[in-house]
Protein backbone atom coordinates (compact mmCIF):
# COMPACT_ATOMS: atom_id res chain seq x y z
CA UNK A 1 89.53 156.74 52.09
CA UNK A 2 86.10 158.56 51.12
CA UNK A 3 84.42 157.26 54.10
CA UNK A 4 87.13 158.18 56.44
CA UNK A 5 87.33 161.65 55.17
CA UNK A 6 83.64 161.93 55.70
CA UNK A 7 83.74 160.38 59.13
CA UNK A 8 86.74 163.32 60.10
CA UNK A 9 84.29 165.89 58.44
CA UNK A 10 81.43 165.05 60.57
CA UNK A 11 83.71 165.15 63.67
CA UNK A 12 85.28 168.32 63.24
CA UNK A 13 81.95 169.37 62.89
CA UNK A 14 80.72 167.79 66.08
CA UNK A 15 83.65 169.52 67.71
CA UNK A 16 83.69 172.75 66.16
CA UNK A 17 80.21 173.47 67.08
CA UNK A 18 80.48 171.85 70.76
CA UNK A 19 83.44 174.02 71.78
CA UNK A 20 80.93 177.18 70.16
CA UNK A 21 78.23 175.81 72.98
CA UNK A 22 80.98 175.34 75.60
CA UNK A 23 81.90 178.77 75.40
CA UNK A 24 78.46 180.02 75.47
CA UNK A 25 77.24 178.12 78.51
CA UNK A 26 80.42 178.62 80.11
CA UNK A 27 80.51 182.07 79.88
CA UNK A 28 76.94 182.49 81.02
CA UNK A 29 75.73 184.45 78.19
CA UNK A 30 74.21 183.58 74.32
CA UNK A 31 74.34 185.49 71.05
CA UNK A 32 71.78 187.49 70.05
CA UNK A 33 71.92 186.30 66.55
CA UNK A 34 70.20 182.29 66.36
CA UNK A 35 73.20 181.16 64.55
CA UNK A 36 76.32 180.19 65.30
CA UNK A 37 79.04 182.81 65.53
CA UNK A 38 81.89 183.34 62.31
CA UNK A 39 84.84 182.68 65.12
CA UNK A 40 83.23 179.23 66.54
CA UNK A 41 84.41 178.00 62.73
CA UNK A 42 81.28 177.63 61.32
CA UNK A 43 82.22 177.70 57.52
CA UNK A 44 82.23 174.83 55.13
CA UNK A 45 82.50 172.05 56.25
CA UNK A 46 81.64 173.17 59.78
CA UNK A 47 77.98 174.45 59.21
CA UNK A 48 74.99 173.06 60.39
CA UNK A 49 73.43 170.07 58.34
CA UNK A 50 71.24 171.65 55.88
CA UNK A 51 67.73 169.90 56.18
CA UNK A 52 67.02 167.29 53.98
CA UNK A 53 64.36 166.37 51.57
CA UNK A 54 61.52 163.77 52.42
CA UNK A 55 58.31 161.95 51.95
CA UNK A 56 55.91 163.51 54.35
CA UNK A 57 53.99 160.74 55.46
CA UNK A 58 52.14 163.00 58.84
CA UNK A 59 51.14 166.50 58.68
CA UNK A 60 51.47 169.02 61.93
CA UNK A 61 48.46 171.42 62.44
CA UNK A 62 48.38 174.45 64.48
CA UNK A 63 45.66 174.71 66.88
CA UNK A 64 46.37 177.82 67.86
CA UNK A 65 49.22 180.56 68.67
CA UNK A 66 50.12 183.75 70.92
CA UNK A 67 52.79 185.40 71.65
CA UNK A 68 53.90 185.58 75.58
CA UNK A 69 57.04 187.49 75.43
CA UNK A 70 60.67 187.21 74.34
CA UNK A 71 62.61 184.52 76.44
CA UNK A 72 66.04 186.38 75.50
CA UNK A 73 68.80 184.37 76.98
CA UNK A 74 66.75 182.09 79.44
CA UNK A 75 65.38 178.77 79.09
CA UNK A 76 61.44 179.09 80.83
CA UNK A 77 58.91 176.49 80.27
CA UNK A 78 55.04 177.04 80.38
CA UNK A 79 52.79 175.16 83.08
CA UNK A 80 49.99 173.21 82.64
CA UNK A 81 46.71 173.21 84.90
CA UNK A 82 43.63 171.34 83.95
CA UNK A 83 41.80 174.79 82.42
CA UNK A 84 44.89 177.16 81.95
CA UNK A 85 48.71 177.48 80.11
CA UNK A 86 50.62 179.64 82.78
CA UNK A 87 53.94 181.39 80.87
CA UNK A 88 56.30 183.88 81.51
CA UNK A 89 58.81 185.96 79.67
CA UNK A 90 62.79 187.02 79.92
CA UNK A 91 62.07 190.41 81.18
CA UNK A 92 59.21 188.65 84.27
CA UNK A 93 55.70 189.01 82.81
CA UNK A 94 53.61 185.94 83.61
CA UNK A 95 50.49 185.45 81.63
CA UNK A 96 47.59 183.24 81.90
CA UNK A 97 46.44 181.50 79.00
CA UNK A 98 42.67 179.37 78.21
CA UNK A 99 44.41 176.23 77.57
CA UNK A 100 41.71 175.46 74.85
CA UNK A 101 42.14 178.68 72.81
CA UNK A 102 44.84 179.73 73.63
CA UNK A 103 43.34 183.68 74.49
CA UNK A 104 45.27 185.78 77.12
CA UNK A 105 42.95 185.96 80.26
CA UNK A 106 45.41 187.80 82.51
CA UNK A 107 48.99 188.95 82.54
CA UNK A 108 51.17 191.10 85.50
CA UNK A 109 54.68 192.16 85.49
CA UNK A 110 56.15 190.33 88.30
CA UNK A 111 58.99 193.01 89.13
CA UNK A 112 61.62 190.33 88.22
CA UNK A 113 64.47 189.54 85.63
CA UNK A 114 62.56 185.50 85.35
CA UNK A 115 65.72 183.02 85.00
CA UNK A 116 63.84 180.20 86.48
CA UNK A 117 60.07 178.52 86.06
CA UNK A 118 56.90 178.50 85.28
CA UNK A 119 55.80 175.87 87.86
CA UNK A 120 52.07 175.50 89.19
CA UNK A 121 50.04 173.22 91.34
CA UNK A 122 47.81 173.56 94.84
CA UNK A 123 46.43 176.85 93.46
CA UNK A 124 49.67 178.51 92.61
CA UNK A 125 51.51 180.01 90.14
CA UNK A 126 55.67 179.82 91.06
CA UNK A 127 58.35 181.87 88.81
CA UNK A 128 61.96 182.61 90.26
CA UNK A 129 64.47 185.84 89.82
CA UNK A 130 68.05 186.09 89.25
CA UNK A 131 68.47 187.64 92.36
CA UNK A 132 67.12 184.28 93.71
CA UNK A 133 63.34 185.81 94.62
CA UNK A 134 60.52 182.65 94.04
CA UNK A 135 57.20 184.54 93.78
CA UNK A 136 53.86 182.47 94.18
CA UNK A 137 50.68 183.89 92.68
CA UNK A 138 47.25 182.53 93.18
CA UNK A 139 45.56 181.83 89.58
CA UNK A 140 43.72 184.94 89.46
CA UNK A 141 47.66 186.54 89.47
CA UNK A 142 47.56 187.92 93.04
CA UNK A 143 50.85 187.35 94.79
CA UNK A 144 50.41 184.89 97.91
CA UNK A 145 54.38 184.60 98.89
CA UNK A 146 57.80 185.59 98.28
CA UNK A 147 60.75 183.61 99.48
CA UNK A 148 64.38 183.98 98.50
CA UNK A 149 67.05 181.09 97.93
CA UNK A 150 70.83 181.52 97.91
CA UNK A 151 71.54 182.64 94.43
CA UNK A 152 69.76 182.57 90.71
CA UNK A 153 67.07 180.36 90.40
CA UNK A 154 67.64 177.97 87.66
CA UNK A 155 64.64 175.78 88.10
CA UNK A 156 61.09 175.53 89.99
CA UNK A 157 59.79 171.87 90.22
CA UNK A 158 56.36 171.17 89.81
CA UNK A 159 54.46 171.07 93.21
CA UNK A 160 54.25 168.33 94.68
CA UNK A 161 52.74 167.19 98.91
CA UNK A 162 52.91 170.89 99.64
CA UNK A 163 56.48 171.48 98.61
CA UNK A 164 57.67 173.10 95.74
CA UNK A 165 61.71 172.70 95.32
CA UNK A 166 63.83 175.52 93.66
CA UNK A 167 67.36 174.57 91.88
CA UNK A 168 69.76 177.55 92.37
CA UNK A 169 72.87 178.69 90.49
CA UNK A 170 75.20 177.80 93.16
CA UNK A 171 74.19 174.01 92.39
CA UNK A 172 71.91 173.68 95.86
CA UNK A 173 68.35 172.44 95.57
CA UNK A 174 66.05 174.26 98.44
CA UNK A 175 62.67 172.25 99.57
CA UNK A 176 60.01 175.62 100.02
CA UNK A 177 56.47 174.52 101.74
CA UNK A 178 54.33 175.75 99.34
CA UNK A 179 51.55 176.81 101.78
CA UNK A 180 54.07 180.46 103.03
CA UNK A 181 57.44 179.94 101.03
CA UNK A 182 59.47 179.03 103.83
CA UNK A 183 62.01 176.65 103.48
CA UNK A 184 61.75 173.32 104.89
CA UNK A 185 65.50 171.71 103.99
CA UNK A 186 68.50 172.47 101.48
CA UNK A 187 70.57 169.84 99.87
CA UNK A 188 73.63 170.99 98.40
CA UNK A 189 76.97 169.09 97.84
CA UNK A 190 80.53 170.80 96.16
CA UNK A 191 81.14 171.33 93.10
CA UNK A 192 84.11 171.37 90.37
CA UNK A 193 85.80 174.42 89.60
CA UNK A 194 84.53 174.55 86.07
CA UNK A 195 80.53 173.64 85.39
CA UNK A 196 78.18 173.96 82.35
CA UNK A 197 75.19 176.40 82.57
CA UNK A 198 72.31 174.51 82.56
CA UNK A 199 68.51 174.80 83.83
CA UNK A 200 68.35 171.35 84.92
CA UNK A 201 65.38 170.65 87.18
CA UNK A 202 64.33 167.57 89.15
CA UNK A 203 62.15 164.69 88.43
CA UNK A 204 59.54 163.88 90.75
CA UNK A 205 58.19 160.08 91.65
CA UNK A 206 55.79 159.02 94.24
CA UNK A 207 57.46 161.42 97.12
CA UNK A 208 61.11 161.41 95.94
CA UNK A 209 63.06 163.64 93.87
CA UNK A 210 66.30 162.69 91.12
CA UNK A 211 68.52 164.85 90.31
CA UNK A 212 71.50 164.86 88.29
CA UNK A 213 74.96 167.35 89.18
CA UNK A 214 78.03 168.79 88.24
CA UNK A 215 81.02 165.67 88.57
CA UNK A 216 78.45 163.72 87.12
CA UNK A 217 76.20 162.48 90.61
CA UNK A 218 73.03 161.41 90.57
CA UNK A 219 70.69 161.82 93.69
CA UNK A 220 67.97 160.43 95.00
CA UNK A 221 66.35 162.96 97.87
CA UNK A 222 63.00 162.45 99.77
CA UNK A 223 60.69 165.64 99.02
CA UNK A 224 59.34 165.41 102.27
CA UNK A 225 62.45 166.34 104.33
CA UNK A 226 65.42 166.17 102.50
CA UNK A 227 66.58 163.28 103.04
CA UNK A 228 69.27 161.26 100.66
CA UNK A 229 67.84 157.74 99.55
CA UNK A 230 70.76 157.16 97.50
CA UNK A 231 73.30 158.68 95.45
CA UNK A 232 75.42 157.13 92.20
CA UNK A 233 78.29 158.37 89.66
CA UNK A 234 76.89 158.44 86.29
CA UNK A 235 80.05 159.43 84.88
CA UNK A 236 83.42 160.05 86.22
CA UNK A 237 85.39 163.31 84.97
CA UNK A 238 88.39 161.90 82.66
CA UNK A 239 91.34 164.28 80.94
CA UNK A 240 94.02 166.38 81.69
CA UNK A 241 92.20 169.71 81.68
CA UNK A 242 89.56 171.30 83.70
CA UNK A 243 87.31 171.50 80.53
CA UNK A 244 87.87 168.14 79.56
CA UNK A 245 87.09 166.82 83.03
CA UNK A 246 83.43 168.56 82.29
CA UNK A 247 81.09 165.65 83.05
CA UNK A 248 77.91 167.73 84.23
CA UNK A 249 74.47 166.39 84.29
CA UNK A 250 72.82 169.51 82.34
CA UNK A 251 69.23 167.78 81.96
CA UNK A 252 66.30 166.40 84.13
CA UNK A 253 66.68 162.32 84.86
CA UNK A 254 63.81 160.58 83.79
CA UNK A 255 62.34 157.78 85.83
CA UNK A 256 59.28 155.36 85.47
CA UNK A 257 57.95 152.69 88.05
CA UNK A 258 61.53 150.42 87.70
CA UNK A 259 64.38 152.56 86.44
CA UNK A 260 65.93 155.79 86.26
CA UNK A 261 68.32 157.23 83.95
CA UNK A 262 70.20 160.24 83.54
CA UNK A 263 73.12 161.30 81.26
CA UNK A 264 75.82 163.62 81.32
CA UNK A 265 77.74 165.97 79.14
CA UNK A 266 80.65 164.78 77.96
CA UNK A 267 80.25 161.33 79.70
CA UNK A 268 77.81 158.25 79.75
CA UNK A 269 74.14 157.79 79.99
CA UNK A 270 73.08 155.52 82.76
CA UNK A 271 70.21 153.55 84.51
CA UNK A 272 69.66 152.34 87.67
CA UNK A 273 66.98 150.73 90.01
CA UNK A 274 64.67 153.67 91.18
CA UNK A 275 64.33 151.74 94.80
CA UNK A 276 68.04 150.89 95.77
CA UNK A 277 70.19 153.01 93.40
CA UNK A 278 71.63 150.13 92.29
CA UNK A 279 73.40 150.27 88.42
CA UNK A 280 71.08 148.55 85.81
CA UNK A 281 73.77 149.76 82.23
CA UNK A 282 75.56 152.68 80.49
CA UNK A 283 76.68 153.50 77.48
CA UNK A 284 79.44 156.05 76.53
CA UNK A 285 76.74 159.01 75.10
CA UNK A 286 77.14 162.38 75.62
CA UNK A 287 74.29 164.84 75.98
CA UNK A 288 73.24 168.20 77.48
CA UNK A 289 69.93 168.31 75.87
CA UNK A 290 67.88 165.63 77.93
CA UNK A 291 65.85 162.19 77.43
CA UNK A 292 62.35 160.59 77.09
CA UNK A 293 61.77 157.21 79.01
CA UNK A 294 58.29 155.78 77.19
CA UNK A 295 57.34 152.54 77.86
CA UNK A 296 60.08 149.68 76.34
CA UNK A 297 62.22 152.52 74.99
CA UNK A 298 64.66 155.49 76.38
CA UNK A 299 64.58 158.62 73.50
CA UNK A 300 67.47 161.17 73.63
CA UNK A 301 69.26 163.90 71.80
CA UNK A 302 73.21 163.72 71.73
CA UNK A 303 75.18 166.30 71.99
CA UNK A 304 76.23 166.47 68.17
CA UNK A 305 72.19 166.78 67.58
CA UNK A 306 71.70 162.90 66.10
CA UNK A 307 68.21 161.52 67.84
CA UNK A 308 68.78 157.86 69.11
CA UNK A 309 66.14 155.41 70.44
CA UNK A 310 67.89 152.88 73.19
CA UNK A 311 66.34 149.74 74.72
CA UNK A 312 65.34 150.88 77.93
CA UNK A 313 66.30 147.32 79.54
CA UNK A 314 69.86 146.71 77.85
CA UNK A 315 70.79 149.93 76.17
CA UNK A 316 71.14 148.61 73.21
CA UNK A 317 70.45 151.15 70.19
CA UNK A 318 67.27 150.53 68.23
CA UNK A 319 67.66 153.49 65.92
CA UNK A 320 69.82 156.57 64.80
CA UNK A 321 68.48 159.76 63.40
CA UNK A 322 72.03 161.77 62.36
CA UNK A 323 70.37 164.31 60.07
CA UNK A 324 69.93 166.52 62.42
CA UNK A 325 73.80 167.41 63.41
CA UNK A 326 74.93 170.96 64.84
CA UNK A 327 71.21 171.83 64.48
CA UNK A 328 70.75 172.33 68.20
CA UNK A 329 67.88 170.26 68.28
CA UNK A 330 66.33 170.13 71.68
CA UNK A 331 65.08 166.75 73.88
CA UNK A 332 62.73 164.71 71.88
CA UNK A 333 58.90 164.40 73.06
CA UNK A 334 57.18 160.71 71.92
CA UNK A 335 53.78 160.87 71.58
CA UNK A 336 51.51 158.19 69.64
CA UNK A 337 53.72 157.50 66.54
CA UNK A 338 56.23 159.77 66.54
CA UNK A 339 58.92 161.56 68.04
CA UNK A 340 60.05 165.79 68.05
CA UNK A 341 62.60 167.26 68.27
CA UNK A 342 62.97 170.97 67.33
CA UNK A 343 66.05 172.90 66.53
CA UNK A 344 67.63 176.16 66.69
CA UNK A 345 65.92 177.78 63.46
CA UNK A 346 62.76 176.79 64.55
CA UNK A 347 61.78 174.13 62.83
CA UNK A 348 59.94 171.13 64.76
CA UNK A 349 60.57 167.95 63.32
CA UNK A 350 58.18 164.66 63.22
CA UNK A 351 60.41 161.32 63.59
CA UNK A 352 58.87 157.69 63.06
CA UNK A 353 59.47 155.81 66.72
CA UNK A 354 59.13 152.95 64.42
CA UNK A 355 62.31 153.67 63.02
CA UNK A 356 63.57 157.19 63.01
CA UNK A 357 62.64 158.22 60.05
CA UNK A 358 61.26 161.61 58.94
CA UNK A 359 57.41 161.57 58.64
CA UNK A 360 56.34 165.84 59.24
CA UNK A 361 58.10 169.13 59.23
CA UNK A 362 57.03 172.45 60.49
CA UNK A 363 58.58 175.96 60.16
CA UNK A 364 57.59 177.77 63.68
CA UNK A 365 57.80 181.76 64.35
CA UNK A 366 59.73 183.25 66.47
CA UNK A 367 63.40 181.66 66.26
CA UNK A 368 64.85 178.48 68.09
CA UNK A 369 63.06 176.10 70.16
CA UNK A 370 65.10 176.14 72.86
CA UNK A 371 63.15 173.41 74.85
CA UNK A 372 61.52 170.02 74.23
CA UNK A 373 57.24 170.03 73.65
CA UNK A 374 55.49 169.57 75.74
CA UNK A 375 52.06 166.84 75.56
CA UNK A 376 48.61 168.91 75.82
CA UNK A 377 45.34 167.40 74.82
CA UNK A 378 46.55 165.08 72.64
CA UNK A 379 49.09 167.32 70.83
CA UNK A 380 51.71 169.45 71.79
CA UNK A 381 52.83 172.71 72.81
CA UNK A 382 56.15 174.45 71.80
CA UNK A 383 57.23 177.73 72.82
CA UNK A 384 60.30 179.75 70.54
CA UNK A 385 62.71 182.32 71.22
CA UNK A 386 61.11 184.80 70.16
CA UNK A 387 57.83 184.28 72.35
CA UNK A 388 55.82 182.73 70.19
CA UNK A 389 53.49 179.72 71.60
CA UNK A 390 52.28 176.88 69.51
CA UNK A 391 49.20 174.48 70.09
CA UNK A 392 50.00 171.78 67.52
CA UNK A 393 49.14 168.04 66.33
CA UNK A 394 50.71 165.52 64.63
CA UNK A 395 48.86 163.22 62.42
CA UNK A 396 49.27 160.19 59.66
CA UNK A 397 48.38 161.03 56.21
C-alpha cells in the first residue's frame, strides 16, 4: 500500500507540473518568476524533487564566464566557429565572443525582437525576428542580407552547401541560399488545431535534413531542393480531446550514419533507417526536451524530468536517473564519462553513462538552463536565463 501511494504521489506530480508546462507553451508566453506558479498546484506533494545528497566522484571547473544578455522568454543557442562563440540576446544584440577566453570582441544591436538562432557557417552570422526577418552578418558584424519568411522564426539551422534553412511559427521550414537570402524552396504540411510551442530545429546529415512536426511526422527533406526522401508517423494522436490528442515533435531528431530517432510529446520515441525511412523500434516515452544518439546508446530527458539511457539498436533501457522529476531539466549532453543535464534553477548536473549515477554538481548564475550544453574544446558551454555564459569541464576525481 506504501509503494502504491508513492507511485500515485509521483504521478500527480508528473501531471501537475506537465499541465503547468502545457499551459505555458500553449499559451505562448512563460512566467517571469523561474518557478512554477502557486495555481499549477505546486504545494506538497506537487513540488519539484528537492536535490539529493551524493558522493562527488568528478568535479566541474569554470573556464571562463560573460554575460551576453537576458534570453527572457526565448530559447537562443550560441554558435560555434573554429576561433569565435557567436550569441545573441531576447531583446536582438548579437555578440562575438574569443572562443578561448571568452572576452567580448564585438557586439551590435540587430534592430530585432531575436525569437530564433544563433546559426553560423560560410562566413556568416544568421539570427531571425518575430516578425519573421533572418539577418546575416559577416564575422566582423556587418550585415550582408536580410530575407523574410512567413511568420516568427523559431529556428535557424546551421549552414550547410550554401543553404541555411529557417523553421517558422506557422510550422513551414524555408530553404534560404545563403550566398543573398533568397529562398530556394518551402516545405510545409497542415497542422492540428492545437500545437505545443517549441523551437525545434532540424538535423542535418550528409545533404538531407530530419525534422520532426506537429501530429507527430517525421520528415526526411533534401537540403538541396526540397525535396521529400521520406516521411513516417512517430506517434499517432490518441484521446478524446484536442489536448490529449497533443502528439508534437517539440525537439531536434538525432541521426548518425544508420538510424534516426525522434520522439514526441505525449507519444513514443522512435527509430528508423536514415536511407529508406523504414521503422527500426519505439517505445511509449514521452518527451519535449530532446535526445543524444552517442555511439551504442540513445540519451534522453522525459517529460517528467527522469534521464534514461536506451539501447540504440533495441530500445531496451540500460539505465534510469528519476531524481531529477519536475526539475525541468533540459536534453542531456554525453561527453567522455558522463552525461548533463541542467535544470530550471540552474544547476548543471554530472551523470555516470556507466550507470546514471550522480558523479558532479554545479550551481550556475543567472537562472534556468533552458537548453542542453553544448561540447567546446573538450568541455562544455551552457548559457542561463539570465545571460550568463559558462566555459566548463568535467573531470574524475
Amino acid at each position: 500500500m506504501a509503494l502504491n501511494k508513492s507511485l500515485r504521489q509521483a504521478q500527480d506530480r508528473l501531471w501537475l507540473g506537465l499541465l503547468w508546462w502545457l499551459l505555458f507553451a500553449l499559451g505562448g508566453c512563460a512566467s517571469t518568476d523561474e518557478s512554477i506558479p502557486e495555481w499549477a498546484g505546486v504545494k506538497g506533494d506537487a513540488e519539484p524533487y528537492i536535490l539529493v545528497e551524493f558522493t562527488e566522484t568528478a568535479k566541474f571547473a569554470v573556464r571562463w564566464h560573460n554575460n551576453v544578455g537576458d534570453l527572457d522568454t526565448v530559447l537562443l543557442q550560441p554558435s560555434l566557429t573554429n576561433d569565435a562563440i557567436y550569441s545573441a540576446s531576447g531583446k536582438g544584440s548579437l555578440i562575438r565572443l574569443d572562443r578561448a577566453t571568452g572576452k567580448q570582441v564585438w557586439g551590435i544591436q540587430t534592430g530585432i525582437i531575436a525569437s530564433g538562432g544563433v546559426s553560423s557557417g560560410d562566413g556568416l552570422v544568421l539570427i531571425g525576428g518575430d516578425k519573421g526577418e533572418v539577418l546575416a552578418y559577416d564575422e566582423d558584424g556587418k550585415l550582408k542580407w536580410k530575407s523574410l519568411v512567413s511568420s516568427e522564426v523559431l529556428s535557424l539551422s546551421q549552414v550547410a552547401d550554401g543553404m541555411v534553412l529557417v523553421r517558422s511559427g506557422d510550422g513551414r521550414i524555408a530553404g534560404l541560399n545563403t550566398a543573398n537570402g533568397k529562398r530556394v524552396w518551402i516545405y510545409e504540411r497542415s497542422t492540428p488545431a492545437l500545437v505545443v510551442r517549441s523551437h525545434a530545429g532540424v538535423t542535418i546529415q550528409r545533404g538531407v535534413a530530419y525534422a520532426g512536426f506537429a501530429g507527430g511526422k517525421l520528415a526526411a527533406i533534401s537540403i538541396k531542393d526540397g525535396e521529400v526522401r521520406w516521411e513516417a508517423l512517430v506517434s499517432q494522436p490518441r484521446g478524446n480531446t484536442e489536448l490529449e490528442r497533443i502528439s508534437d515533435i517539440t525537439s531536434d531528431p538525432v541521426v548518425d550514419d544508420e538510424q534516426v530517432c525522434a520522439i514526441a510529446f505525449q507519444g513514443r520515441v522512435a527509430c528508423y533507417d536514415v536511407v529508406q525511412g523504414s521503422p527500426l523500434w519505439s517505445r511509449d516515452i514521452s518527451s519535449d526536451k530532446g535526445m543524444m544518439l552517442l555511439r551504442k546508446y540513445l540519451y534522453l530527458s522525459d517529460v517528467g524530468g527522469s534521464v534514461i539511457a536506451l539501447d540504440k539498436t533495441t530500445g531496451s533501457t540500460t539505465w534510469k536517473n528519476g531524481e531529477l522529476l519536475l526539475r525541468g531539466v533540459t536534453a542531456p549532453y554525453a561527453l567522455g564519462d558522463f552525461v548533463m543535464v541542467g535544470d530550471f534553477e540552474g544547476f548543471l548536473h554530472g551523470l555516470k553513462r556507466e550507470d546514471g549515477n550522480f558523479a558532479a554538481r554545479i550551481k550556475l548564475d543567472g537562472g534556468a538552463i533552458m537548453a542542453a550544453p553544448i561540447e567546446m574544446d573538450g568541455g562544455l558551454l551552457v548559457q542561463t536565463r539570465g545571460g550568463e555564459l559558462y566555459s566548463l569541464t568535467i573531470k574524475n576525481k
